[in-house]
C-alpha atoms as a PDB file:
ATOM      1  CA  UNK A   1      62.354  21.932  35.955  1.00  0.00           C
ATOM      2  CA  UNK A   2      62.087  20.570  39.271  1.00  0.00           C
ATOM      3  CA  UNK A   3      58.363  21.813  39.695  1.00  0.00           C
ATOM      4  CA  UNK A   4      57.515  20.832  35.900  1.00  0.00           C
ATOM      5  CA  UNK A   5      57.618  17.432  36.827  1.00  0.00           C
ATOM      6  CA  UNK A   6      55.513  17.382  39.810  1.00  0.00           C
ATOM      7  CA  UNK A   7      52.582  19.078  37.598  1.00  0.00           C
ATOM      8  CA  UNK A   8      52.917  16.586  35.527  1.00  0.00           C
ATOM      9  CA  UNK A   9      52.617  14.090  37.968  1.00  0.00           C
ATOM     10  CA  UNK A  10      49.512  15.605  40.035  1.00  0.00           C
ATOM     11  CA  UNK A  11      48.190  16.170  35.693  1.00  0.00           C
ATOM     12  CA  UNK A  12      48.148  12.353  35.146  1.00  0.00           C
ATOM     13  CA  UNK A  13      47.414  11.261  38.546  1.00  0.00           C
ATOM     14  CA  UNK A  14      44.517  13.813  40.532  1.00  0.00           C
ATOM     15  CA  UNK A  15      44.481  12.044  43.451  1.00  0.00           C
ATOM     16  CA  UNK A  16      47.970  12.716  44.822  1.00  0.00           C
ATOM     17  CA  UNK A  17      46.873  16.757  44.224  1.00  0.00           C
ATOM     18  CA  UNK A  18      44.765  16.413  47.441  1.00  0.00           C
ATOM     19  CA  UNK A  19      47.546  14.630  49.787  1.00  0.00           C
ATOM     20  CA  UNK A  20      49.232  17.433  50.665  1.00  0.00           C
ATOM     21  CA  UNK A  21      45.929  18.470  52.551  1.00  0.00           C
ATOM     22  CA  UNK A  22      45.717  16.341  55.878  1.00  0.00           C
ATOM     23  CA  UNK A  23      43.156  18.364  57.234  1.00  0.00           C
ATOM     24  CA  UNK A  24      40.613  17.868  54.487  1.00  0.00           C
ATOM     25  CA  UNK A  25      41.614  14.057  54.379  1.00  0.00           C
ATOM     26  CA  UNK A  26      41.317  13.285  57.981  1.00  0.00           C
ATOM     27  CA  UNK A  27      37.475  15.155  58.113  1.00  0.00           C
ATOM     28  CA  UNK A  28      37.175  13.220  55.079  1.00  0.00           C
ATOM     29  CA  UNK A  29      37.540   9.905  56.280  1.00  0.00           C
ATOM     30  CA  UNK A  30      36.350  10.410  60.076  1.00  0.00           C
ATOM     31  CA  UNK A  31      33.369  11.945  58.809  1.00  0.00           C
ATOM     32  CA  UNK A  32      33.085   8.681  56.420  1.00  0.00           C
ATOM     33  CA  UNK A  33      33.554   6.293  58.831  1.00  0.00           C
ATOM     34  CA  UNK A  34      31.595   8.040  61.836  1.00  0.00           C
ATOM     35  CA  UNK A  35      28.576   9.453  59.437  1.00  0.00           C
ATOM     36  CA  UNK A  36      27.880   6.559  57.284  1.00  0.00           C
ATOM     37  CA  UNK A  37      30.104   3.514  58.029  1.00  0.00           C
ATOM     38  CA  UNK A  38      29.724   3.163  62.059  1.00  0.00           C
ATOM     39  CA  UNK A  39      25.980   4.041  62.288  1.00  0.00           C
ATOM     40  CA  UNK A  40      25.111   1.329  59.569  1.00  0.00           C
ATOM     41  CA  UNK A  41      26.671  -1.549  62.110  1.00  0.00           C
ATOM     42  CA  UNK A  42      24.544   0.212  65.070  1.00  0.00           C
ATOM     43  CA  UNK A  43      21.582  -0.202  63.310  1.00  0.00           C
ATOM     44  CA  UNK A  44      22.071  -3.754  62.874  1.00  0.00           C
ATOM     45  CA  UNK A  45      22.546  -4.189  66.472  1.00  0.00           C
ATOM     46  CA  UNK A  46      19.466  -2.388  67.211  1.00  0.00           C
ATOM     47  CA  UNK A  47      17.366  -4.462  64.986  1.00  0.00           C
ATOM     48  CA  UNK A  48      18.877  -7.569  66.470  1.00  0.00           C
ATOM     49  CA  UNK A  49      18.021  -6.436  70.327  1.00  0.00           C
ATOM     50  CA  UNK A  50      14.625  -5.446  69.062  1.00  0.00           C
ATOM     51  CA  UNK A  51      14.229  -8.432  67.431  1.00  0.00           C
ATOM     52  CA  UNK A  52      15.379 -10.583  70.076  1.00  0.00           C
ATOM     53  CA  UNK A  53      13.001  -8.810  72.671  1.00  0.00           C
ATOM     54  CA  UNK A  54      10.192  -9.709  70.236  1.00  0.00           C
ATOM     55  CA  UNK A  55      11.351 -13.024  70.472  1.00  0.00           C
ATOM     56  CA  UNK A  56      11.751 -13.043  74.505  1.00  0.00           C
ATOM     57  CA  UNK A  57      15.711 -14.078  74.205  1.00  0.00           C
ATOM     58  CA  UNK A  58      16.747 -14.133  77.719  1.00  0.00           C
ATOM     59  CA  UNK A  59      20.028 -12.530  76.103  1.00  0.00           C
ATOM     60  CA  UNK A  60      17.879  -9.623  75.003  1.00  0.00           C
ATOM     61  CA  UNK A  61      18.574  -7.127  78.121  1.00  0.00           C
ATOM     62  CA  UNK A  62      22.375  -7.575  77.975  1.00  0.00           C
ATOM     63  CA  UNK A  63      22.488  -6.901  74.400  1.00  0.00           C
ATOM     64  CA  UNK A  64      20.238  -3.656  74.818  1.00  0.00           C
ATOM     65  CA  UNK A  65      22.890  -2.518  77.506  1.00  0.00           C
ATOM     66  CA  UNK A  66      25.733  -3.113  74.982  1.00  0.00           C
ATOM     67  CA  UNK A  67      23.424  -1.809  72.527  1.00  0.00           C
ATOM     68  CA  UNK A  68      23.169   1.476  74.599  1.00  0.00           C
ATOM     69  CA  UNK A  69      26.664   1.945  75.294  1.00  0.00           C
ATOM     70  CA  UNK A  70      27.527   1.485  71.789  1.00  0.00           C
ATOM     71  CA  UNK A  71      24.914   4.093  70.552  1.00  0.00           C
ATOM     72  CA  UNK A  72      25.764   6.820  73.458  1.00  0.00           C
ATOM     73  CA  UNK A  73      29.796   5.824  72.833  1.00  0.00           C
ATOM     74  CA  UNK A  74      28.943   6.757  69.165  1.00  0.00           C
ATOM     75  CA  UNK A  75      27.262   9.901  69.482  1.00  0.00           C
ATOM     76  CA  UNK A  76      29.633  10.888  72.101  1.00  0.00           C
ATOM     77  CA  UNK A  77      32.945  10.480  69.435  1.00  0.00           C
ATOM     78  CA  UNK A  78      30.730  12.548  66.790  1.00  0.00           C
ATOM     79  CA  UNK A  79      30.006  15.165  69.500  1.00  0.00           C
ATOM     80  CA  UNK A  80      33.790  15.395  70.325  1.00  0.00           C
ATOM     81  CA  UNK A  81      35.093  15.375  66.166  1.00  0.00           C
ATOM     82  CA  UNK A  82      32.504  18.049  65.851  1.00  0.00           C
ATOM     83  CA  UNK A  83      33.406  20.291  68.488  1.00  0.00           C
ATOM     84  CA  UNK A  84      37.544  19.823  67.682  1.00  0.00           C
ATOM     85  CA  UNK A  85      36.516  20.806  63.994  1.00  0.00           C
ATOM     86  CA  UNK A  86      35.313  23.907  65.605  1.00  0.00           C
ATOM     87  CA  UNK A  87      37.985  24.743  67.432  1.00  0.00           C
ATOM     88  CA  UNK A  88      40.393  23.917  64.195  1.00  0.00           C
ATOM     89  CA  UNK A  89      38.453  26.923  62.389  1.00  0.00           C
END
């Protein structure tokens, strides 16, 4: 009866079906946040550096070495999630 109830739990609610599943949830939501979320804020802060070098900010070569970091600091975390996926399988 016990396992009746939990069908029809995970029956009205489909969600809770996939939480017993960390692995698929984490690569989920890394792969959310580091393939869609994070490189839509970097491209902000390249079209503001590019912008301000149009502009000849004085500002413009600190924020292009920030910029830089950010970008290389990016691809470096995707680099390292992909290759620990790898070693998972």
């Amino acid at each position: 009866m016990k396992n009746g109830k939990w069908i029809v739990i995970l029956a009205l609610i489909p969600s809770l079906a996939y939480a017993a599943d960390f692995e698929a949830t984490l690569t989920s939501l890394v792969t959310a946040v580091l393939g869609r979320i994070m490189p839509i804020f970097a491209l902000y802060h390249c079209g503001e550096t590019a912008l301000a070098f149009a502009q000849d900010k004085p500002e413009a070569k600190d924020k292009a070495k920030t910029v830089a970091i950010g970008v290389v600091a990016l691809l470096g975390v995707n680099a390292v999630w992909a290759f620990l996926r790898a070693q998972l399988k």
